[in-house]
C-alpha atoms as a PDB file:
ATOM      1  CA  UNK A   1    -138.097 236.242  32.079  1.00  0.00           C
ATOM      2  CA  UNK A   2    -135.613 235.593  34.604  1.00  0.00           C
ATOM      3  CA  UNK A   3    -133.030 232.822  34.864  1.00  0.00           C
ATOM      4  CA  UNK A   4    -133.438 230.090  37.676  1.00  0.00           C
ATOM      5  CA  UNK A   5    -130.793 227.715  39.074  1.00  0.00           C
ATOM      6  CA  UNK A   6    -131.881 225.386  41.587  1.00  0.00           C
ATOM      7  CA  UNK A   7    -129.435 222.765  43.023  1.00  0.00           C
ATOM      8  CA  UNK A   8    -129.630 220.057  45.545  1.00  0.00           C
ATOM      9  CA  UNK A   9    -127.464 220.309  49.044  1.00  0.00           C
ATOM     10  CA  UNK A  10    -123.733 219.464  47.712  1.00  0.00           C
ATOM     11  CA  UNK A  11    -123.998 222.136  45.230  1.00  0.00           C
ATOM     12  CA  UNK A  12    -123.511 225.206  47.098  1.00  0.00           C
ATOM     13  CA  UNK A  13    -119.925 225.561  46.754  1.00  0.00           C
ATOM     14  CA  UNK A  14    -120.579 225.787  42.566  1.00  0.00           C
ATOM     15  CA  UNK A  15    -123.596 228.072  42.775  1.00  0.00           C
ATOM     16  CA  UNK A  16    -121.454 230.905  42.532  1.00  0.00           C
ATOM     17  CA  UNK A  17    -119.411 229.753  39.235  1.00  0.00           C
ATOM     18  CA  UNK A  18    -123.296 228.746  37.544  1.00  0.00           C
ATOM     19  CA  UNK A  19    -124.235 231.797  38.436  1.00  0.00           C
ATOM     20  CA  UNK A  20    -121.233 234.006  37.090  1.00  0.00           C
ATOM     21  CA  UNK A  21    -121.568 232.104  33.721  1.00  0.00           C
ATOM     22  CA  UNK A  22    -125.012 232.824  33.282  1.00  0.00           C
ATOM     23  CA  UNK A  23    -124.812 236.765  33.914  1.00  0.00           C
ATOM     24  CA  UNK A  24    -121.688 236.027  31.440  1.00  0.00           C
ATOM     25  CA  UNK A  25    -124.109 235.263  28.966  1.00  0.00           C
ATOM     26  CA  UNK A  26    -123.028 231.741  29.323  1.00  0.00           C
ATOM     27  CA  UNK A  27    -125.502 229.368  28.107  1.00  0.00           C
ATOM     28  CA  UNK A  28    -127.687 226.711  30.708  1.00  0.00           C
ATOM     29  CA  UNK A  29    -125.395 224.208  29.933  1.00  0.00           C
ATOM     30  CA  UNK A  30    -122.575 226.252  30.274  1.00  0.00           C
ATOM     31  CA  UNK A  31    -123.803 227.037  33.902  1.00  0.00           C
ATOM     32  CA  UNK A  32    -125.054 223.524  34.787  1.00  0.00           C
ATOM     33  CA  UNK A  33    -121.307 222.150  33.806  1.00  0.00           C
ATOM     34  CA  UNK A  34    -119.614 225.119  35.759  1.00  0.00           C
ATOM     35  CA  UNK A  35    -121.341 224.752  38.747  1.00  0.00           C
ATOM     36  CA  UNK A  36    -121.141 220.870  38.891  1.00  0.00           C
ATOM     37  CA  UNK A  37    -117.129 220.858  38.288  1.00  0.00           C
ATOM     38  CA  UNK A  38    -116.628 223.090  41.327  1.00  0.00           C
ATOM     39  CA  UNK A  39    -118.624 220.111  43.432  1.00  0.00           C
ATOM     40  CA  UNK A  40    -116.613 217.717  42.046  1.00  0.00           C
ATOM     41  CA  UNK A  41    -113.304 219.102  42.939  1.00  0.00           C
ATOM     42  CA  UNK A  42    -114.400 220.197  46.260  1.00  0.00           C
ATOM     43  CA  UNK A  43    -112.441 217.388  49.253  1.00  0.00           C
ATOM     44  CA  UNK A  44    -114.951 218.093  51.767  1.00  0.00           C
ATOM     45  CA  UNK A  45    -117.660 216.423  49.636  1.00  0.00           C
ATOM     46  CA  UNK A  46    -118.602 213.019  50.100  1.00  0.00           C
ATOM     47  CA  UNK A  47    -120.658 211.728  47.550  1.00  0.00           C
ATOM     48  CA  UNK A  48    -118.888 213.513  44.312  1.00  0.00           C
ATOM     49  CA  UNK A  49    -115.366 213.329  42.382  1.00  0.00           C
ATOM     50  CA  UNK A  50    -112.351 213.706  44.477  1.00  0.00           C
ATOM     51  CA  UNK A  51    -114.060 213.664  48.050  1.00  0.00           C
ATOM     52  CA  UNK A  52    -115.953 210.638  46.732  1.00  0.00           C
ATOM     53  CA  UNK A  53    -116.207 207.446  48.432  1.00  0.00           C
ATOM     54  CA  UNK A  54    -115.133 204.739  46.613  1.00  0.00           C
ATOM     55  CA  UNK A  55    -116.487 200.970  45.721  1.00  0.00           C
ATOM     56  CA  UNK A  56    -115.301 197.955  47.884  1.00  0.00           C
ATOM     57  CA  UNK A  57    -112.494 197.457  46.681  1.00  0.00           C
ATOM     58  CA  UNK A  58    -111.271 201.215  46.923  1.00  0.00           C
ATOM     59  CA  UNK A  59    -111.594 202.871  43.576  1.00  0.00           C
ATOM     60  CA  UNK A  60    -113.957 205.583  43.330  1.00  0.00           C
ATOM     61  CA  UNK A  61    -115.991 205.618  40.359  1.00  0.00           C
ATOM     62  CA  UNK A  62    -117.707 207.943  39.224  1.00  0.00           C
ATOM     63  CA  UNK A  63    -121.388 208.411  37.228  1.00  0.00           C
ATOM     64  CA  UNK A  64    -122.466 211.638  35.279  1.00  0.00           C
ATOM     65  CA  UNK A  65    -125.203 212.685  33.057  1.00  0.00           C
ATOM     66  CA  UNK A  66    -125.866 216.114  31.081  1.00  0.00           C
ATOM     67  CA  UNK A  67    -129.253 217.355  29.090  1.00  0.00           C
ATOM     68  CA  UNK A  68    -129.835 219.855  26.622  1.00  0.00           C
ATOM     69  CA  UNK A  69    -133.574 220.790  26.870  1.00  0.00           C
ATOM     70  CA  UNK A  70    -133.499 222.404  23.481  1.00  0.00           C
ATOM     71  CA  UNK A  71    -132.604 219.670  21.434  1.00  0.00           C
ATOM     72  CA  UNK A  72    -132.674 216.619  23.873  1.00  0.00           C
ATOM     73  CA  UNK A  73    -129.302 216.070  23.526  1.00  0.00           C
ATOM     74  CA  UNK A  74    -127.768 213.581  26.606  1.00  0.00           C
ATOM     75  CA  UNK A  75    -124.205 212.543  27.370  1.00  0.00           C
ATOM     76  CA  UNK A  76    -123.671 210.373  29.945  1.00  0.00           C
ATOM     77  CA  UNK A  77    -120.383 208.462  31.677  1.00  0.00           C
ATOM     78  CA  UNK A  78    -120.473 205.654  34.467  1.00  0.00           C
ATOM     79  CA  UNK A  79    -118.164 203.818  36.433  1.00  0.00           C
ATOM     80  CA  UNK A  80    -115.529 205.973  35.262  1.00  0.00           C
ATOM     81  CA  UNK A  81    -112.015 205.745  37.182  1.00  0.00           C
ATOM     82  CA  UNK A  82    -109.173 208.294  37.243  1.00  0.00           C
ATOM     83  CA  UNK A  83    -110.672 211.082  35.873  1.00  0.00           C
ATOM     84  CA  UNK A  84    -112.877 213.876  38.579  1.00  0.00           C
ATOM     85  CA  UNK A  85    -114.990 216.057  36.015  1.00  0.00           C
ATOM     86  CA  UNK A  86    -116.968 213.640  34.895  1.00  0.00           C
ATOM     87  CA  UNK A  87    -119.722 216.058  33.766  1.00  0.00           C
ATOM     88  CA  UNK A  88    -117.081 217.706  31.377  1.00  0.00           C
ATOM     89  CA  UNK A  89    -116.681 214.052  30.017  1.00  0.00           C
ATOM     90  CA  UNK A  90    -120.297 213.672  29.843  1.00  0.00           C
ATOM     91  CA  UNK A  91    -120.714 217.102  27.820  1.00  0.00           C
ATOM     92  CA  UNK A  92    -118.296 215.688  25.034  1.00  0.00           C
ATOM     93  CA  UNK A  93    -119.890 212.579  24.772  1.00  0.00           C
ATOM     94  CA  UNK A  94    -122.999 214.520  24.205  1.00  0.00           C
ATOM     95  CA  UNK A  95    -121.085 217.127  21.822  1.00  0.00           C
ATOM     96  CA  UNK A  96    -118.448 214.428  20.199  1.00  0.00           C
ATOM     97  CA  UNK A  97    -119.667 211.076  19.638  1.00  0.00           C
ATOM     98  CA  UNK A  98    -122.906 209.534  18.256  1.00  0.00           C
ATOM     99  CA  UNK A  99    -123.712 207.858  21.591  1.00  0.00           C
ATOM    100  CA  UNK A 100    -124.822 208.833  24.575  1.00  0.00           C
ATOM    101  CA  UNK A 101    -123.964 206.857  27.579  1.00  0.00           C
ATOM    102  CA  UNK A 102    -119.695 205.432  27.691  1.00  0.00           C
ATOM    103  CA  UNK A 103    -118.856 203.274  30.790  1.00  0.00           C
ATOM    104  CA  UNK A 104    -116.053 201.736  32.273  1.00  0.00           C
ATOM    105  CA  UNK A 105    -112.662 201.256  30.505  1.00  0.00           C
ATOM    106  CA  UNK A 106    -114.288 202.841  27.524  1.00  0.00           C
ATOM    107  CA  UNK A 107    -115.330 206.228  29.469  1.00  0.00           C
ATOM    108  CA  UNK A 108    -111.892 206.236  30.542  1.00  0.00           C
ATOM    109  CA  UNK A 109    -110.262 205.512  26.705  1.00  0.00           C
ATOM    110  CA  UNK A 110    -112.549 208.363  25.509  1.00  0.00           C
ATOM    111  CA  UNK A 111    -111.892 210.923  28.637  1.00  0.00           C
ATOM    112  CA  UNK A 112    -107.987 210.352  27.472  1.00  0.00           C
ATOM    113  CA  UNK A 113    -108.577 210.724  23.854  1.00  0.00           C
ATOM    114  CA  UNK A 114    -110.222 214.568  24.223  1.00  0.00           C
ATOM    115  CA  UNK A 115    -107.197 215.230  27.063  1.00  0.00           C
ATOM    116  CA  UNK A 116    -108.973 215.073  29.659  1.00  0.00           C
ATOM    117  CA  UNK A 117    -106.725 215.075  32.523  1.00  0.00           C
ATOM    118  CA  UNK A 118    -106.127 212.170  34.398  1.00  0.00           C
ATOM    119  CA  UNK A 119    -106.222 211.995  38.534  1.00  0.00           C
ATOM    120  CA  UNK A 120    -106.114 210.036  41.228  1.00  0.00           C
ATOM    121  CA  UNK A 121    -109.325 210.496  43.200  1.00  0.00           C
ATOM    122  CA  UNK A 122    -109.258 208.819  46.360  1.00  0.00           C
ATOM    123  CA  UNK A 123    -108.833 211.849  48.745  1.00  0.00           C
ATOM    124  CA  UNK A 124    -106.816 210.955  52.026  1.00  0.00           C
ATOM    125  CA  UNK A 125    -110.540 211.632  53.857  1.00  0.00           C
ATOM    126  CA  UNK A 126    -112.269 209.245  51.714  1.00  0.00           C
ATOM    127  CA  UNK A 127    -109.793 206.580  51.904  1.00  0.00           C
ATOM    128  CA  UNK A 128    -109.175 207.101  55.723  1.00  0.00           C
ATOM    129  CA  UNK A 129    -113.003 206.305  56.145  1.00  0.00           C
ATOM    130  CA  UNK A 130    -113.124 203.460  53.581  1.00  0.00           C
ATOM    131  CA  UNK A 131    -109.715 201.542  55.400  1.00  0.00           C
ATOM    132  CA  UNK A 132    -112.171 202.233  58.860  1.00  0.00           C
ATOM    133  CA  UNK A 133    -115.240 200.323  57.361  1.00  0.00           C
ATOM    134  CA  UNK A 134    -113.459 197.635  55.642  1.00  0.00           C
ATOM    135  CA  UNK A 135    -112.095 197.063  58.492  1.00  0.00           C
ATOM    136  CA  UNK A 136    -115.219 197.110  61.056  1.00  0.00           C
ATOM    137  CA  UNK A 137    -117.022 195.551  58.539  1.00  0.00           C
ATOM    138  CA  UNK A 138    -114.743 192.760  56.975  1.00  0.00           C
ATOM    139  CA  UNK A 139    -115.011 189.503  59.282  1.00  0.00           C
ATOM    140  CA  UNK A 140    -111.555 189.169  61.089  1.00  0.00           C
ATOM    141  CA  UNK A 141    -111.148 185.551  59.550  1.00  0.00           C
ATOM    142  CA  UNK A 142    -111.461 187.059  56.110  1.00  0.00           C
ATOM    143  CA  UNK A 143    -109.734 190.260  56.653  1.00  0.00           C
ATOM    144  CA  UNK A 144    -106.403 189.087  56.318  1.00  0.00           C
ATOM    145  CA  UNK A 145    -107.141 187.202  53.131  1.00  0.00           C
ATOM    146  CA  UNK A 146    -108.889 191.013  51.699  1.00  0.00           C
ATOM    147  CA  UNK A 147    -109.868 191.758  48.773  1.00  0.00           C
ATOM    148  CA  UNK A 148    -110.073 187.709  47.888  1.00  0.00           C
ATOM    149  CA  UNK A 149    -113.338 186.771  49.793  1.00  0.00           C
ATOM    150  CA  UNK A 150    -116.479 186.855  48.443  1.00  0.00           C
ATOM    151  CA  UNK A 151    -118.033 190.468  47.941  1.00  0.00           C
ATOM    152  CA  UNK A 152    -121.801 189.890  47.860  1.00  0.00           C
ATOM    153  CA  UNK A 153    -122.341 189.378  51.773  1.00  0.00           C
ATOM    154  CA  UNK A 154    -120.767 193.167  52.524  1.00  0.00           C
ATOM    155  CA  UNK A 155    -122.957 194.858  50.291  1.00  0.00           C
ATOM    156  CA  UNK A 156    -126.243 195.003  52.719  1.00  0.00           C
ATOM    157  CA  UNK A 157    -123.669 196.504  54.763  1.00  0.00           C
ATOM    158  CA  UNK A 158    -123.187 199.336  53.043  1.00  0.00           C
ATOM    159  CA  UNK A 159    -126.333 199.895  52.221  1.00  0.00           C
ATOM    160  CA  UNK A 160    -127.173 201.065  56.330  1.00  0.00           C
ATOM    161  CA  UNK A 161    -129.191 204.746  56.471  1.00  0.00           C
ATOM    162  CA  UNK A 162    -125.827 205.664  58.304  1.00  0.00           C
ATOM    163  CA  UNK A 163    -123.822 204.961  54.843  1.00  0.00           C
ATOM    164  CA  UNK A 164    -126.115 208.017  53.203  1.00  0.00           C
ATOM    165  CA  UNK A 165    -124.559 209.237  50.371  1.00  0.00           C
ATOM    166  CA  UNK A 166    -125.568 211.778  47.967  1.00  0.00           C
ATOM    167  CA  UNK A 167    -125.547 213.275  44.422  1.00  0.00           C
ATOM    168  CA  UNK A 168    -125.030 216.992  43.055  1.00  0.00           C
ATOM    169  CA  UNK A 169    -127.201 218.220  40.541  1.00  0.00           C
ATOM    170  CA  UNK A 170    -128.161 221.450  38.645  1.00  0.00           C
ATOM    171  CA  UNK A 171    -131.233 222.482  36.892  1.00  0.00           C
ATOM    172  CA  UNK A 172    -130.768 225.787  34.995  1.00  0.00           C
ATOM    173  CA  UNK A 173    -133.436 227.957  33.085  1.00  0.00           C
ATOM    174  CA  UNK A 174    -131.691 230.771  31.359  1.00  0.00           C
ATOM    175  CA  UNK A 175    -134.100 233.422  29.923  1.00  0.00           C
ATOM    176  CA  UNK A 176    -137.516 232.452  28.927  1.00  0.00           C
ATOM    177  CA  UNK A 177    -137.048 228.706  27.802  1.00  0.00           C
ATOM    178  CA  UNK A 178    -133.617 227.563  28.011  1.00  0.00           C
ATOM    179  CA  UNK A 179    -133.315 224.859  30.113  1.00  0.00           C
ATOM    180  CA  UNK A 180    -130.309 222.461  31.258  1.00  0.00           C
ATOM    181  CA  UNK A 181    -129.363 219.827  33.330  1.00  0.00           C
ATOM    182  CA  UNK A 182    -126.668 218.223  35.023  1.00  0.00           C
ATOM    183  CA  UNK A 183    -125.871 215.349  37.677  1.00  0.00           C
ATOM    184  CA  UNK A 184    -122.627 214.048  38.853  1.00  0.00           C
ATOM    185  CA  UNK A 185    -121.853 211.433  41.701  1.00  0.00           C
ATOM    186  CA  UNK A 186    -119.850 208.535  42.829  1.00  0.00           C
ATOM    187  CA  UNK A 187    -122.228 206.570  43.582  1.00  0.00           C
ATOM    188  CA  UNK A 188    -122.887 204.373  46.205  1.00  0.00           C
ATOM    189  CA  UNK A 189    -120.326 204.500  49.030  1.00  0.00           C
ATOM    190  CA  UNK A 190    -118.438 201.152  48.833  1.00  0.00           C
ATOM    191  CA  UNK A 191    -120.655 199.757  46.275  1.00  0.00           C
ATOM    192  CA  UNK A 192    -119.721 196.507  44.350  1.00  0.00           C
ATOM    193  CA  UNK A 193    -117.560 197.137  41.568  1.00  0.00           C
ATOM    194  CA  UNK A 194    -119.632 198.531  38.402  1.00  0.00           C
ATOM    195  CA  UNK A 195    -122.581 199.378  39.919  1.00  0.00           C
ATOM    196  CA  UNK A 196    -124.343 202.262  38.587  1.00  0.00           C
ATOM    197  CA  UNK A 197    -127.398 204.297  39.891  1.00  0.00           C
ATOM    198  CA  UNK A 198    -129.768 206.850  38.611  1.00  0.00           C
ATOM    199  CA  UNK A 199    -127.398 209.241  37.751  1.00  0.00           C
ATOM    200  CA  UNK A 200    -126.022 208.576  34.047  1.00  0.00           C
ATOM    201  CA  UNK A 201    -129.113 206.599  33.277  1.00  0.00           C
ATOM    202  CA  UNK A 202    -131.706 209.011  31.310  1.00  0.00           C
ATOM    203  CA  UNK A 203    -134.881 209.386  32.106  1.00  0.00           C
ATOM    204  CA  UNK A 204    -134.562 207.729  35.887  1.00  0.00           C
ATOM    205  CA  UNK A 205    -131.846 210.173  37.137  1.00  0.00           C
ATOM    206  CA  UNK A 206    -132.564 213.226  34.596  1.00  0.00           C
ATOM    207  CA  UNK A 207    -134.722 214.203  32.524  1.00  0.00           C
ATOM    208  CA  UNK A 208    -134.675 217.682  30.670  1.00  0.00           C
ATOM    209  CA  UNK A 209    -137.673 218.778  27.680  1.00  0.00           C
ATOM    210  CA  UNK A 210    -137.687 223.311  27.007  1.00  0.00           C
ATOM    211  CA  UNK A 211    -141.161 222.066  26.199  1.00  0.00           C
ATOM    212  CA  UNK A 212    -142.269 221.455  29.699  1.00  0.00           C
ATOM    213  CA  UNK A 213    -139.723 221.282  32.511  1.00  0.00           C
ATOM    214  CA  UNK A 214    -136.316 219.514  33.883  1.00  0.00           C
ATOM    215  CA  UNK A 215    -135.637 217.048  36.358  1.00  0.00           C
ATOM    216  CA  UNK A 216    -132.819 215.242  38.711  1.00  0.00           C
ATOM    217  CA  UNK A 217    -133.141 212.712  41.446  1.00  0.00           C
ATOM    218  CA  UNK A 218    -130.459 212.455  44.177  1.00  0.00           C
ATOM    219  CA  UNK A 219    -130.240 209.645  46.957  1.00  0.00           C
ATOM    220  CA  UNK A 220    -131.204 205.479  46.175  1.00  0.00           C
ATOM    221  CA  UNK A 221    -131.127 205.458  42.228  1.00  0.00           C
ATOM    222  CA  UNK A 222    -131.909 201.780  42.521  1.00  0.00           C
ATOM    223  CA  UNK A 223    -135.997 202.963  43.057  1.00  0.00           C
ATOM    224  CA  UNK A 224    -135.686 205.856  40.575  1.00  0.00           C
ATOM    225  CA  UNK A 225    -134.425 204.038  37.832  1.00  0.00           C
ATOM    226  CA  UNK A 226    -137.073 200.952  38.347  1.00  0.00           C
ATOM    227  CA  UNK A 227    -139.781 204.099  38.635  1.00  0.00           C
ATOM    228  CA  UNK A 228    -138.082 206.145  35.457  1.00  0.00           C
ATOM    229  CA  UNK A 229    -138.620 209.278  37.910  1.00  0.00           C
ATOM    230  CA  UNK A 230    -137.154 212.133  36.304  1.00  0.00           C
ATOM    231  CA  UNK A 231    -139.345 211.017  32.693  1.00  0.00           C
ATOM    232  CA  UNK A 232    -142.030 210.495  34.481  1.00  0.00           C
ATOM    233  CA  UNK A 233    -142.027 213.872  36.308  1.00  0.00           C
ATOM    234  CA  UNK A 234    -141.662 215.714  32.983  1.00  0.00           C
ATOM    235  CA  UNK A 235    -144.438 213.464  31.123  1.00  0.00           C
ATOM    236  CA  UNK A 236    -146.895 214.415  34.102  1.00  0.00           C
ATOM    237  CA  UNK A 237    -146.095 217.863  33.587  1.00  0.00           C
ATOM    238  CA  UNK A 238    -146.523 217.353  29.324  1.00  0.00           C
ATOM    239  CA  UNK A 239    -150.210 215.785  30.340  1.00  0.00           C
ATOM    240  CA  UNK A 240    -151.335 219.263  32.472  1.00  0.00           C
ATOM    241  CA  UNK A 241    -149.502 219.216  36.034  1.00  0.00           C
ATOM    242  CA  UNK A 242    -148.133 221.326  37.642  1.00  0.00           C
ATOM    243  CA  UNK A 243    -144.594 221.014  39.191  1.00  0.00           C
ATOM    244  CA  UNK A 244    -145.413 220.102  42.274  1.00  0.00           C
ATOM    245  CA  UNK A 245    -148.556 217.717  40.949  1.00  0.00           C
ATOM    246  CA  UNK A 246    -146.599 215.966  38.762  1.00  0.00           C
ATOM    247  CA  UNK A 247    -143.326 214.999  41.521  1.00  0.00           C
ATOM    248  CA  UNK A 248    -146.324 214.015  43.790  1.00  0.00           C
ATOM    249  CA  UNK A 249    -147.597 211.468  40.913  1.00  0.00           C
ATOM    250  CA  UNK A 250    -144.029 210.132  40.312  1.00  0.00           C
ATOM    251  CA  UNK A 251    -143.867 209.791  43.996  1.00  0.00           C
ATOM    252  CA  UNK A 252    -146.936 207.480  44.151  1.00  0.00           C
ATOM    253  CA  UNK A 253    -144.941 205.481  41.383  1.00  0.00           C
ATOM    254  CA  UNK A 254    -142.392 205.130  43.820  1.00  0.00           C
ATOM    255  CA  UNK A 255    -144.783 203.685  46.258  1.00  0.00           C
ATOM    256  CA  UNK A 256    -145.696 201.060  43.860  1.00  0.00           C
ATOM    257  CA  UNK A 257    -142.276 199.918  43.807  1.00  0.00           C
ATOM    258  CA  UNK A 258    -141.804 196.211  45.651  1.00  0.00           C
ATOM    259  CA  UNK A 259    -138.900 194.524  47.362  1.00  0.00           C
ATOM    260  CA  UNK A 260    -135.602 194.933  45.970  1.00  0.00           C
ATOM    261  CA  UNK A 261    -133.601 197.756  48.171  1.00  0.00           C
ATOM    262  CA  UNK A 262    -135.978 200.675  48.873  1.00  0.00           C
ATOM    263  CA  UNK A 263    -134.603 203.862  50.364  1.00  0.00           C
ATOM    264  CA  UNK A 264    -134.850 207.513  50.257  1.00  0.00           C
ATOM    265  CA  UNK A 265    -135.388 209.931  47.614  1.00  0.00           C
ATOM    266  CA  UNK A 266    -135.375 213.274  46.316  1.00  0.00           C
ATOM    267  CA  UNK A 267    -137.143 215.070  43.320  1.00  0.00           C
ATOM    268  CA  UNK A 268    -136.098 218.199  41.963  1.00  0.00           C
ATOM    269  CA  UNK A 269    -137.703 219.970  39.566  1.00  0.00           C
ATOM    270  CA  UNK A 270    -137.617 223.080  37.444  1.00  0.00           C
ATOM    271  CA  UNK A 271    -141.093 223.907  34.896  1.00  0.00           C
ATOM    272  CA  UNK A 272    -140.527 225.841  31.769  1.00  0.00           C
ATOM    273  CA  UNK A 273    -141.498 228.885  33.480  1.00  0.00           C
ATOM    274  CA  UNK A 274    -139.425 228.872  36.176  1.00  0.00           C
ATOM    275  CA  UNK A 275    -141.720 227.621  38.958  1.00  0.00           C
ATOM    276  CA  UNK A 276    -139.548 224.978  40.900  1.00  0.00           C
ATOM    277  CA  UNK A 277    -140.859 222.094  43.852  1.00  0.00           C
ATOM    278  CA  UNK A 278    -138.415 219.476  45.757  1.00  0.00           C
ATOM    279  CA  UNK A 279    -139.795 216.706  47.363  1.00  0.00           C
ATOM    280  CA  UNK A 280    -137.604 214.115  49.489  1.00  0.00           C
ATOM    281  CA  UNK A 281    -138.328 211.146  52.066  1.00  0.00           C
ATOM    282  CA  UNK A 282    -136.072 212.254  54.670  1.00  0.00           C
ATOM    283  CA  UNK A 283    -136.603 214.052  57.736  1.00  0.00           C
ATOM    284  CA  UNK A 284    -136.785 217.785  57.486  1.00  0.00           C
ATOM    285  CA  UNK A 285    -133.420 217.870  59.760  1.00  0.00           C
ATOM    286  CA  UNK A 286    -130.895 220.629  59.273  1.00  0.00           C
ATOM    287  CA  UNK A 287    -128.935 218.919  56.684  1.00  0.00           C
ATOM    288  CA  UNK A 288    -132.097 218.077  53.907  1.00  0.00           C
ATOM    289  CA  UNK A 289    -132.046 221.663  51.948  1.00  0.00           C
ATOM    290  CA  UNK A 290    -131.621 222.345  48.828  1.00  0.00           C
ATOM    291  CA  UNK A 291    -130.240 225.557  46.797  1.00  0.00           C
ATOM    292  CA  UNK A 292    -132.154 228.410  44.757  1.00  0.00           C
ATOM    293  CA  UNK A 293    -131.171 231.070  43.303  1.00  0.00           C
ATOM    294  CA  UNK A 294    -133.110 233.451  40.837  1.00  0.00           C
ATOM    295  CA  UNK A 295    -132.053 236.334  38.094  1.00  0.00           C
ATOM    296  CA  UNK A 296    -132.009 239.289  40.730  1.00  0.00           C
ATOM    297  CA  UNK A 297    -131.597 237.810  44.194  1.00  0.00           C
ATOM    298  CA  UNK A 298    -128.138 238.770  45.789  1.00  0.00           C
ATOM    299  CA  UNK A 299    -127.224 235.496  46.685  1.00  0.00           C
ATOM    300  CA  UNK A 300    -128.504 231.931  46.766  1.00  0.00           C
ATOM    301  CA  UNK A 301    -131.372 230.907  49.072  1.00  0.00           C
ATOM    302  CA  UNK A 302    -131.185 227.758  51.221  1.00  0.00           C
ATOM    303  CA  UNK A 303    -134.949 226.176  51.066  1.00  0.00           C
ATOM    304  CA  UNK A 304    -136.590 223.154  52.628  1.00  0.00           C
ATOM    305  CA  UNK A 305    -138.037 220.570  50.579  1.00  0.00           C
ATOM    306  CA  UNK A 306    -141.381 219.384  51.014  1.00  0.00           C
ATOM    307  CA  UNK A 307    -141.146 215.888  53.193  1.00  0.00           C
ATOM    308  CA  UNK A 308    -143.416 213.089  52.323  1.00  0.00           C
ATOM    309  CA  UNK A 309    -143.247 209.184  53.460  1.00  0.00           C
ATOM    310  CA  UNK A 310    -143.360 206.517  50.317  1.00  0.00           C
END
């Protein structure tokens, strides 16, 4: 049967790299990790590893998860500084260690001890665009006293629909039923120091099973990890659903979901046999699309996802 890639907008510019390791004979994680380090090196994106925006105080960190659908394997990084492939570091945690998820000083201790190499981040764009917030959004009698004034009242801030930021991920079916998974993302643009979203957290973020299907959620991780979205998509599917039946139950799990920040989100998901269905809460506008690509087709296809209100 043939192999399926499907990745969310950011991922474009590594769709070609997933794709050349797969007809390499490369293996689904092989492909989801290729494709995702190409995002994360790429300036001109926003939301992921050295275009990243950073936290409040200016240091990007960075969140990653990987899945092996085979085996349920998981490796997963957050709040990770210095370092822009966090997926690689993700993959050795899965591959290397008895744990799955490293954070902090700790993800950084372990991304030095297997040589990973060691960058600075902040991309003139990023911090250009963080120096023009802080300052339009700092209080002029505190701004001269930055970064010693209390944090906590800038954070609904930067949590305006004009701050959207996003996440890259990759769901790859190689073959008849080998399936992978991958996420990567800064996070938050100028969130407070340590937070992390959906996207090293298992089961809200990503979720991968051979058995039945994979998963990834881009956009407010805040709802998707209170919902356990990307789990809960796969378990639908496990109990009889199809694809698009089961994001359409997670999504009225989402609606149950009260106070605390809501916002946007996005489903993507991949069955075992290759059928696919992305659902989001944003406008259909030119820039909510998503990537496919399948064993045969020339080149990637740029697709709408289905738009529903929570």
């Amino acid at each position: 049967m043939a192999s399926v890639i499907l990745a969310n907008a950011e991922g474009i510019c590594g769709m070609a790299a997933a794709i050349e390791s797969l007809l390499a004979g490369g293996s689904a994680l092989d492909a989801v990790e290729k494709g995702i380090r190409i995002v994360e090196s790429d300036p001109a994106i926003s939301s992921v590893g050295f275009g990243g925006a950073p936290n409040i105080l200016g240091e990007v960190e960075c969140d990653a998860s990987i899945m092996c659908g085979a085996t349920l394997r998981t490796g997963s990084v957050g709040a990770l500084k210095g370092y822009m492939h966090a997926i690689s570091i993700a993959r050795q945690i899965m591959e290397r260690l008895p744990h799955v998820l490293l954070v902090g000083e700790g993800a950084a201790m372990f991304a030095a001890e297997i040589n990973e190499c060691r960058n600075s981040i902040l991309s003139p764009r990023a911090e250009k665009k963080y120096k023009k917030w802080i300052k339009n959004n700092v209080p002029a009698h505190l701004y001269s006293h930055w970064p010693a004034i209390p944090l906590i009242p800038l954070l609904w801030s930067s949590a305006k629909p004009t701050k959207k930021a996003d996440t890259t991920c990759f769901l790859v079916r190689k073959g008849s039923r080998e399936l992978a998974g991958g996420v990567s993302t800064s996070g938050w643009a100028y969130k407070y120091p340590g937070r992390l979203g959906d996207s090293p957290i298992i089961g809200a973020g990503l979720y991968v099973d051979n058995r039945y299907g994979a998963v990834a959620c881009t956009h407010v991780g805040e709802m998707t990890i209170r919902a356990g979205t990307s789990r809960a998509v796969v378990a639908y599917m496990k109990k009889g659903a199809t694809v698009q039946e089961a994001c359409y139950e997670a999504f009225d799990d989402l609606r149950a979901l009260r106070e605390g920040y809501l916002g946007p989100v996005e489903i993507h998901a991949l069955d075992k046999k290759g059928d696919y269905f992305v659902l989001s809460t944003e406008n259909n506008t030119d820039d909510v699309h998503y990537w496919l690509w399948a064993e045969g087709m020339e080149k990637p296809e740029c697709q709408r996802p289905t738009v529903e209100t929570l």
